[in-house]
Protein backbone atom coordinates (compact mmCIF):
# COMPACT_ATOMS: atom_id res chain seq x y z
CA UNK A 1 8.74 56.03 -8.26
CA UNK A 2 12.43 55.47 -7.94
CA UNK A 3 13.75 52.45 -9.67
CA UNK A 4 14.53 50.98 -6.31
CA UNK A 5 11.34 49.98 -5.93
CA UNK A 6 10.61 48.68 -9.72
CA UNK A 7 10.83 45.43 -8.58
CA UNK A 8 7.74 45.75 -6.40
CA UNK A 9 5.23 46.72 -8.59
CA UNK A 10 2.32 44.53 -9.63
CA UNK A 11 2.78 44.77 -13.67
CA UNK A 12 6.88 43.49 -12.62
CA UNK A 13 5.55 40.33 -11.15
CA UNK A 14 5.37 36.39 -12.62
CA UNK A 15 2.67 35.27 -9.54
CA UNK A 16 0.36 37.79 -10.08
CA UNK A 17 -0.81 36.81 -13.43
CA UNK A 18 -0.62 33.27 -12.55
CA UNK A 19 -2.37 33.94 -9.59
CA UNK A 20 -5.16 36.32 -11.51
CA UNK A 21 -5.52 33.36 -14.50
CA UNK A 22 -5.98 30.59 -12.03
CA UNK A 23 -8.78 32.26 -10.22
CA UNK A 24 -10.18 33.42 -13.71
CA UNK A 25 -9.75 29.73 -14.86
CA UNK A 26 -11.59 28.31 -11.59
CA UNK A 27 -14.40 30.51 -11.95
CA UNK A 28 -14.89 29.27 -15.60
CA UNK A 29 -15.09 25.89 -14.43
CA UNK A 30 -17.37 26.44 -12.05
CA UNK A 31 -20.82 25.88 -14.12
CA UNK A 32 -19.64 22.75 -15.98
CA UNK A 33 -18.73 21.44 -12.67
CA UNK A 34 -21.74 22.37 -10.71
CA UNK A 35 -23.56 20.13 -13.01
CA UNK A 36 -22.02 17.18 -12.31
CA UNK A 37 -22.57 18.07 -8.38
CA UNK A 38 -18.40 19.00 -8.10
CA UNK A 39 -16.01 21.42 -7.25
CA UNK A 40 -12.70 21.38 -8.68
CA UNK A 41 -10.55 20.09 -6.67
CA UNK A 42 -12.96 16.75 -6.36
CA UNK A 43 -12.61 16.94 -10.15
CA UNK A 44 -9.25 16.85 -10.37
CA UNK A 45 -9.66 13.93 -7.88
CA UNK A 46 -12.06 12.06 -10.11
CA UNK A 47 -9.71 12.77 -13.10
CA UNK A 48 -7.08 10.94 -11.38
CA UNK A 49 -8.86 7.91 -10.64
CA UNK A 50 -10.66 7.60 -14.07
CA UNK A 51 -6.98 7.48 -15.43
CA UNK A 52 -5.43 5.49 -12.80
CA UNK A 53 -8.66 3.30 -11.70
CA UNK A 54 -7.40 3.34 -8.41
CA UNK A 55 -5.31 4.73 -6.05
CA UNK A 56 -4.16 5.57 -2.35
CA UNK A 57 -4.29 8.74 -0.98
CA UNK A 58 -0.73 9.70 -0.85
CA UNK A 59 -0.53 8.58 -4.88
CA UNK A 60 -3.01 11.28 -5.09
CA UNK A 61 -1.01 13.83 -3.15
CA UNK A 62 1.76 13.12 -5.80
CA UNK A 63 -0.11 13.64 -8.44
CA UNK A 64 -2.18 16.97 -7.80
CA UNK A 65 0.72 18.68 -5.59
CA UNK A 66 -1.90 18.58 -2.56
CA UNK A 67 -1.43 17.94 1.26
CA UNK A 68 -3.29 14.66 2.45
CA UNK A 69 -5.56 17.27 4.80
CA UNK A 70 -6.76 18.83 2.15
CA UNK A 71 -7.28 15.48 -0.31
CA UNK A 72 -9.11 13.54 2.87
CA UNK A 73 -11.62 16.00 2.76
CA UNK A 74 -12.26 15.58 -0.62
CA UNK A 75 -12.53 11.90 -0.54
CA UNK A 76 -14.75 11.95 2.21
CA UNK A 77 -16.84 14.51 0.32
CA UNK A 78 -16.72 12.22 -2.55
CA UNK A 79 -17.76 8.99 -0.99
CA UNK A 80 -20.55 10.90 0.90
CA UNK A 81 -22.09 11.69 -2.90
CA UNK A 82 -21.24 7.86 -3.89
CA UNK A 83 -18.50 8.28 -6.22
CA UNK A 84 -16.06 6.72 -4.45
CA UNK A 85 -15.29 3.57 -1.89
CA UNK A 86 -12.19 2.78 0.23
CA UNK A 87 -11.26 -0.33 1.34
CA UNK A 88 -8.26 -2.16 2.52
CA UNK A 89 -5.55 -3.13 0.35
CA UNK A 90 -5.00 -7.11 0.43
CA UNK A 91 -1.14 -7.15 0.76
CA UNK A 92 -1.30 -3.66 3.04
CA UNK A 93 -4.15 -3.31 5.27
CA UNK A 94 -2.46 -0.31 6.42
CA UNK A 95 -3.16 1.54 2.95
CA UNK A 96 -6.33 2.16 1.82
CA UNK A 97 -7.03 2.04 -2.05
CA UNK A 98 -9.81 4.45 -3.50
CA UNK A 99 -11.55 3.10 -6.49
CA UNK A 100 -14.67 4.38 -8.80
CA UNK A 101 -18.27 3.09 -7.83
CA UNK A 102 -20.58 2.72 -10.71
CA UNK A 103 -21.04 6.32 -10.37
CA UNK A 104 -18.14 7.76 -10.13
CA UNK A 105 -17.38 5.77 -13.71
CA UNK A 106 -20.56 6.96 -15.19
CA UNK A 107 -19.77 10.47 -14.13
CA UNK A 108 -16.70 10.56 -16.36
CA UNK A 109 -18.96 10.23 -19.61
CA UNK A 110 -20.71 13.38 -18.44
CA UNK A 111 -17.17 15.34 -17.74
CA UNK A 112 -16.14 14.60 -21.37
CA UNK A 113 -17.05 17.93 -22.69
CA UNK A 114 -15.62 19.33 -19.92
CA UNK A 115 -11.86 20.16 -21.14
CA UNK A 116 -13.85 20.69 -24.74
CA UNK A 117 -15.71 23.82 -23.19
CA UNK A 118 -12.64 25.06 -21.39
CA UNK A 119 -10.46 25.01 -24.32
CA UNK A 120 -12.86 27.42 -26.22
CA UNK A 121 -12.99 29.28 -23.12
CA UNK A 122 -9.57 30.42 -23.13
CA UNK A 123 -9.03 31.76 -26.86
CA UNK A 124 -5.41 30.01 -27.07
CA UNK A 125 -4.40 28.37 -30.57
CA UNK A 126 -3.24 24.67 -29.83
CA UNK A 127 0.45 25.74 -30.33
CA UNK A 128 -0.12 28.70 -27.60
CA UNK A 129 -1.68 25.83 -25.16
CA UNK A 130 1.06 23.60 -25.86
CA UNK A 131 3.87 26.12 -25.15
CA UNK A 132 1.90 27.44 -22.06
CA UNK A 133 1.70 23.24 -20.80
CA UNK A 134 5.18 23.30 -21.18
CA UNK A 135 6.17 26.31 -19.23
CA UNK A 136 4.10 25.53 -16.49
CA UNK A 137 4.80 22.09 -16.40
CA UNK A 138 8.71 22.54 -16.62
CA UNK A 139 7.78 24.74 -12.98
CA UNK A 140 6.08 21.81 -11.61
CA UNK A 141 9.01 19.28 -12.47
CA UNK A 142 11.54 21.65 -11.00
CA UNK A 143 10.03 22.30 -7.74
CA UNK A 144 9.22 18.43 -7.04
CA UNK A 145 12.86 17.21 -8.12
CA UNK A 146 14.22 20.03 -5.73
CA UNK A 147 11.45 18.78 -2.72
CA UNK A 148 11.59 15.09 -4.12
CA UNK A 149 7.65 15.30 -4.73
CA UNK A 150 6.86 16.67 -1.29
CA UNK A 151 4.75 19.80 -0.67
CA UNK A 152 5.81 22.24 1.78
């Protein structure tokens, strides 16, 4: 193949293997998530509002780099199982605030071995995860400074 074209090849490419390890990543989640009844995106939901307590939905946007019609789905999925409530906000009744029920704090207890299992899962030495954190993180700051915390 002529070097013109060196560019284009799988093996040359920084999203495939990011692409390949996210899937691979999401697929090991899966069974520790299916037994506490969620997928991952409503668990990345849930870890937001155990840290936070509460939020509104475009705080949530923010914080997981999702689009509002993909994170209303979510929360309607996880009200539906009783994890969640909305209600007005008392200064804003235009803003609705998402907070835990009782079960959507008791569910956190059972998603504590969660990132346990996952980081034998991946074989990285804690200086390898902290390094890889960093990278990916530093690509996450840089593309919300440049679209001031917007999605495209």
């Amino acid at each position: 193949m002529s070097n013109q074209y060196e560019s284009l090849q799988l093996k040359n490419q920084i999203c495939f293997p990011l692409y390949a390890v996210s899937n691979m990543i999401t697929r090991k989640y899966k069974p520790l998530l299916d037994e506490l009844d969620l997928t991952y995106t409503q668990y990345i939901v849930m870890m937001v509002l155990w840290e936070q307590g509460q939020a509104n939905e475009k705080l949530l946007c923010e914080a997981l780099c999702l689009k509002s019609n993909t994170v209303t789905p979510l929360l309607k999925k996880l009200r539906d199982k009783g994890y969640i409530e909305k209600s007005k906000d008392k200064d804003d009744e235009r803003n609705l605030v998402i907070t835990l029920t009782k079960a959507g704090e008791t569910l956190r207890d059972k998603a504590l071995r969660v990132p346990e299992c996952m980081a034998k899962e991946l074989h990285l030495t804690p200086d390898e995860a902290a390094e890889l954190y960093k990278i990916l993180y530093k690509l996450l700051d840089e593309e919300k400074s440049i679209n001031g915390g917007k999605q495209k």
